[in-house]
C-alpha atoms as a PDB file:
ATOM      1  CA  UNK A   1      -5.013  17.959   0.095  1.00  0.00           C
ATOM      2  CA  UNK A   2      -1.730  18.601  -1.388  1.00  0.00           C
ATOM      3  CA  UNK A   3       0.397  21.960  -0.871  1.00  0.00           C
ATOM      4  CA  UNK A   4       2.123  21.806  -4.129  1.00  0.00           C
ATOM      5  CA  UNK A   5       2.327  24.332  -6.591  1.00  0.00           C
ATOM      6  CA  UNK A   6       3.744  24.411  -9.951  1.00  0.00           C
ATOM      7  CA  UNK A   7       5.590  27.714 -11.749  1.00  0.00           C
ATOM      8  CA  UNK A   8       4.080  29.425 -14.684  1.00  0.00           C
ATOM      9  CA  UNK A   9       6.676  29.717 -17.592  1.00  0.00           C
ATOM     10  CA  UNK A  10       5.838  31.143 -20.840  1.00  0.00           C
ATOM     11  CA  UNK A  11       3.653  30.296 -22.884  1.00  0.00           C
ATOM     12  CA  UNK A  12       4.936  26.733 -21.711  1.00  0.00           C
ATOM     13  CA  UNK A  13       2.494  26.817 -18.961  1.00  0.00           C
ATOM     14  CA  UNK A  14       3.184  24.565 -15.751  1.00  0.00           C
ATOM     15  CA  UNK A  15       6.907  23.883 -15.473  1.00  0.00           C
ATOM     16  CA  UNK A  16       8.058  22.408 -12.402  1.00  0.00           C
ATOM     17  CA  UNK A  17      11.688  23.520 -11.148  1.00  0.00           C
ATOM     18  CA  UNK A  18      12.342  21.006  -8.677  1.00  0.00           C
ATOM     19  CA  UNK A  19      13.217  23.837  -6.211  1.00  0.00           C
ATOM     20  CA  UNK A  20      12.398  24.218  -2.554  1.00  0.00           C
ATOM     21  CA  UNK A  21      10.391  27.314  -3.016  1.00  0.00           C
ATOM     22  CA  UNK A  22      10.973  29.379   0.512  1.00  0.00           C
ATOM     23  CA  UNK A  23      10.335  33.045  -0.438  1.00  0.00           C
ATOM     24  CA  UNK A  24       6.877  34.464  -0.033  1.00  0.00           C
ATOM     25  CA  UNK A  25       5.357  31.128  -0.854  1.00  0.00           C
ATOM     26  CA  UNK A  26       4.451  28.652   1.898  1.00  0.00           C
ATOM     27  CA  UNK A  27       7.550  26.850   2.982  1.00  0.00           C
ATOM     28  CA  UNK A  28       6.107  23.522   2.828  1.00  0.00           C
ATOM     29  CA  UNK A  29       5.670  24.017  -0.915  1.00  0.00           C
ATOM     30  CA  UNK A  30       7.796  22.298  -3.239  1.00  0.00           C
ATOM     31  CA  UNK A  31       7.468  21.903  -7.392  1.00  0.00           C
ATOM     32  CA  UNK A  32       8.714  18.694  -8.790  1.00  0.00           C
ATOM     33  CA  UNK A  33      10.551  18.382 -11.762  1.00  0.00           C
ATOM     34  CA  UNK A  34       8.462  16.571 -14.964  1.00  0.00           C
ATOM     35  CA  UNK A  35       8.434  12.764 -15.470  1.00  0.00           C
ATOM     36  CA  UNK A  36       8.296  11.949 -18.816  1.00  0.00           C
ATOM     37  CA  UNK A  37       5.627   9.287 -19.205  1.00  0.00           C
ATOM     38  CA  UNK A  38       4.177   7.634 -22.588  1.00  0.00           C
ATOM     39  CA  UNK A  39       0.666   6.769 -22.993  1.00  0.00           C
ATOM     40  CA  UNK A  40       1.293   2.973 -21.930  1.00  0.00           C
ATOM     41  CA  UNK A  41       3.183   3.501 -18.285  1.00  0.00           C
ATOM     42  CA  UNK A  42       0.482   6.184 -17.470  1.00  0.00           C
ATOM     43  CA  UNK A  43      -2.035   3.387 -18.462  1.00  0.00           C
ATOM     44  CA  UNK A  44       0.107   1.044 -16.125  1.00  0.00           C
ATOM     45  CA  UNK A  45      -0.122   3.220 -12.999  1.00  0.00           C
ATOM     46  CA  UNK A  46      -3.302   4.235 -13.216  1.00  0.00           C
ATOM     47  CA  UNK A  47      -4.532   0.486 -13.584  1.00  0.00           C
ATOM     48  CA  UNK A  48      -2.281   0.160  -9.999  1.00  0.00           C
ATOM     49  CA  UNK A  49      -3.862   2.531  -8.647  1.00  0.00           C
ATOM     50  CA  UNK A  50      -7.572   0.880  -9.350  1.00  0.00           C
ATOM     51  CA  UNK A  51      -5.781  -2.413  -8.726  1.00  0.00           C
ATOM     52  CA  UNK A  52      -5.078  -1.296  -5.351  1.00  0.00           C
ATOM     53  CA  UNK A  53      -8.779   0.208  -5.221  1.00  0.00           C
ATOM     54  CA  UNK A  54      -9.882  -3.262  -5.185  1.00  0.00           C
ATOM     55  CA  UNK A  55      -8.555  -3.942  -1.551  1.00  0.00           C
ATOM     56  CA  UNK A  56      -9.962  -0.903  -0.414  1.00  0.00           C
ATOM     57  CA  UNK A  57     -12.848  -0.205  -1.911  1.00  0.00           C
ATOM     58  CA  UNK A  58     -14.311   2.624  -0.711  1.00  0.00           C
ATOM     59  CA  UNK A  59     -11.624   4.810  -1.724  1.00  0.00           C
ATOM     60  CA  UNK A  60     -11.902   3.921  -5.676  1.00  0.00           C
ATOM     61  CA  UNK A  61     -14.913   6.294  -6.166  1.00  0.00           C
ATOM     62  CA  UNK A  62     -12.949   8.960  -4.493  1.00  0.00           C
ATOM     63  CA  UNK A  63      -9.478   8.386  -6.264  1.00  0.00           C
ATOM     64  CA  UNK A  64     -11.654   7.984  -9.758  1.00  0.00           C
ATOM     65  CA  UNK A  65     -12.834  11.816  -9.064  1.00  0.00           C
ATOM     66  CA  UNK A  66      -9.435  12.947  -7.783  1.00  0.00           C
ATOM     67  CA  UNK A  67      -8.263  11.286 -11.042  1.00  0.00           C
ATOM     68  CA  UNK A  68     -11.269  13.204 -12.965  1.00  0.00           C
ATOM     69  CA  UNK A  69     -10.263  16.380 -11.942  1.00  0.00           C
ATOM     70  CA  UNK A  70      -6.878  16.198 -12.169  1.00  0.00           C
ATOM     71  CA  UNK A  71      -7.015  15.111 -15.977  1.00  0.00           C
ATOM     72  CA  UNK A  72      -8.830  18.148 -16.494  1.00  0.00           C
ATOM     73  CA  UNK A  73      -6.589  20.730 -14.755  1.00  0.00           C
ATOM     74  CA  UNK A  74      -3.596  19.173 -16.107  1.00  0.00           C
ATOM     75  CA  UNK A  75      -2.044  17.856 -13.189  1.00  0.00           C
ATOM     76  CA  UNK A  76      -2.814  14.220 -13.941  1.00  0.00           C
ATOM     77  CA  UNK A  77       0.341  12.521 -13.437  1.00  0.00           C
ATOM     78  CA  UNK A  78       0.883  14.266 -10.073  1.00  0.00           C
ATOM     79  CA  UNK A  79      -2.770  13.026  -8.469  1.00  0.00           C
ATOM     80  CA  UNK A  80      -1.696   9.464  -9.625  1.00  0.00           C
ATOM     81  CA  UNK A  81       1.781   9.390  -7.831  1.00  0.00           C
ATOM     82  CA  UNK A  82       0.215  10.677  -5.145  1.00  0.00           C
ATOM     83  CA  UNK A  83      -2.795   8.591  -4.629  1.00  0.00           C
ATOM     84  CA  UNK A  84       0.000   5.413  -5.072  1.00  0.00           C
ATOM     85  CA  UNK A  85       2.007   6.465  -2.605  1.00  0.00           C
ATOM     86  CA  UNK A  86      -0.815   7.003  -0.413  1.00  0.00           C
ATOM     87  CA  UNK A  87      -2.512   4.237  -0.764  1.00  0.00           C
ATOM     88  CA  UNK A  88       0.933   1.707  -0.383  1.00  0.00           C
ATOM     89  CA  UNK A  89       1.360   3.924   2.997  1.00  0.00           C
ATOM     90  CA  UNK A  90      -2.520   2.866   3.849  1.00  0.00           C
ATOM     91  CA  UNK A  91      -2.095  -0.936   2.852  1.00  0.00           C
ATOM     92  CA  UNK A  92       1.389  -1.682   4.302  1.00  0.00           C
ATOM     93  CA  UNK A  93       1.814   0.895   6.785  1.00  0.00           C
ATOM     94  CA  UNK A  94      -0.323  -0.002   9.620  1.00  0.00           C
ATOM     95  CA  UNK A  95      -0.309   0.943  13.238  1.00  0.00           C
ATOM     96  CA  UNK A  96       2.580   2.420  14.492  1.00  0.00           C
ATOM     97  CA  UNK A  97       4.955   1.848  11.462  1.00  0.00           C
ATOM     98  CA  UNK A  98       6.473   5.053  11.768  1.00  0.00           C
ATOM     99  CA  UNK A  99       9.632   4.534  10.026  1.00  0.00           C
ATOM    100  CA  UNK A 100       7.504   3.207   6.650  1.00  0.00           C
ATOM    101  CA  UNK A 101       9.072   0.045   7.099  1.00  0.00           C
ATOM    102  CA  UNK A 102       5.925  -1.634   5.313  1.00  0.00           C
ATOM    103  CA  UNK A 103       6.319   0.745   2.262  1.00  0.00           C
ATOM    104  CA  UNK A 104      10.110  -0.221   2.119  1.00  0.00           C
ATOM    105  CA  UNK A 105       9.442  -3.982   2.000  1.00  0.00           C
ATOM    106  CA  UNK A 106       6.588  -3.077  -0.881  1.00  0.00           C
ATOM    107  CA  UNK A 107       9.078  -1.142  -2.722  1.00  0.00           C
ATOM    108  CA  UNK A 108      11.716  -3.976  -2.368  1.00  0.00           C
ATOM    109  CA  UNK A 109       9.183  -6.618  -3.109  1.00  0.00           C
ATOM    110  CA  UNK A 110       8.734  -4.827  -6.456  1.00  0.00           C
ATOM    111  CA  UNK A 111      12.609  -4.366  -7.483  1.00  0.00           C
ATOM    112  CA  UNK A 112      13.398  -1.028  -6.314  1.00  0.00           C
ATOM    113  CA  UNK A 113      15.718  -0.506  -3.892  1.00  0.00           C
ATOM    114  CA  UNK A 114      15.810   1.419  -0.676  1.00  0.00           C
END
């Protein structure tokens, strides 16, 4: 389960401020700020995501209703980022990798650097 909450704006509806939010909320609560994404590179991840189902397959029924809900509440593109990195943590973070190390050879492996 996730701790994150996103701001009511207007008539806007869910704007994220990309502040640490420390008042009278929770302090471990933190809104990110929007991602622009177009139809095709949320199409992209979310074929990742299943992609990466495939190797662990008893977690793509579970990320398909996380995914579900989430599409319906509107907060789609933050279930998907956070089912990836979960699930690169889960495939090439095993054991006692701490420090992530697996996750920073993943993200290397696919051109971003770290």
């Amino acid at each position: 389960s996730n701790n994150l909450k996103r701001e009511e704006t207007g008539s806007e509806g869910g704007e994220a401020t990309g502040k640490d939010k420390t008042s009278s909320d929770n302090k471990a609560d933190y809104d990110y700020p929007p991602v622009p994404l177009s139809f095709t590179e949320r199409k992209r991840l979310s074929d990742t995501l299943y992609e990466m189902c495939r190797t662990l397959p008893m977690l793509k029924v579970e990320v398909a209703g996380l995914l579900r809900v989430a599409r319906n509440t509107d907060h789609w593109d933050l279930c998907v980022a956070e089912c990836l990195t979960q699930m690169v943590v889960a495939m090439y973070c095993r054991g006692t990798d701490h420090r992530l190390d697996g996750l920073m050879h993943y993200l290397l492996h696919i051109g971003v650097s770290c």
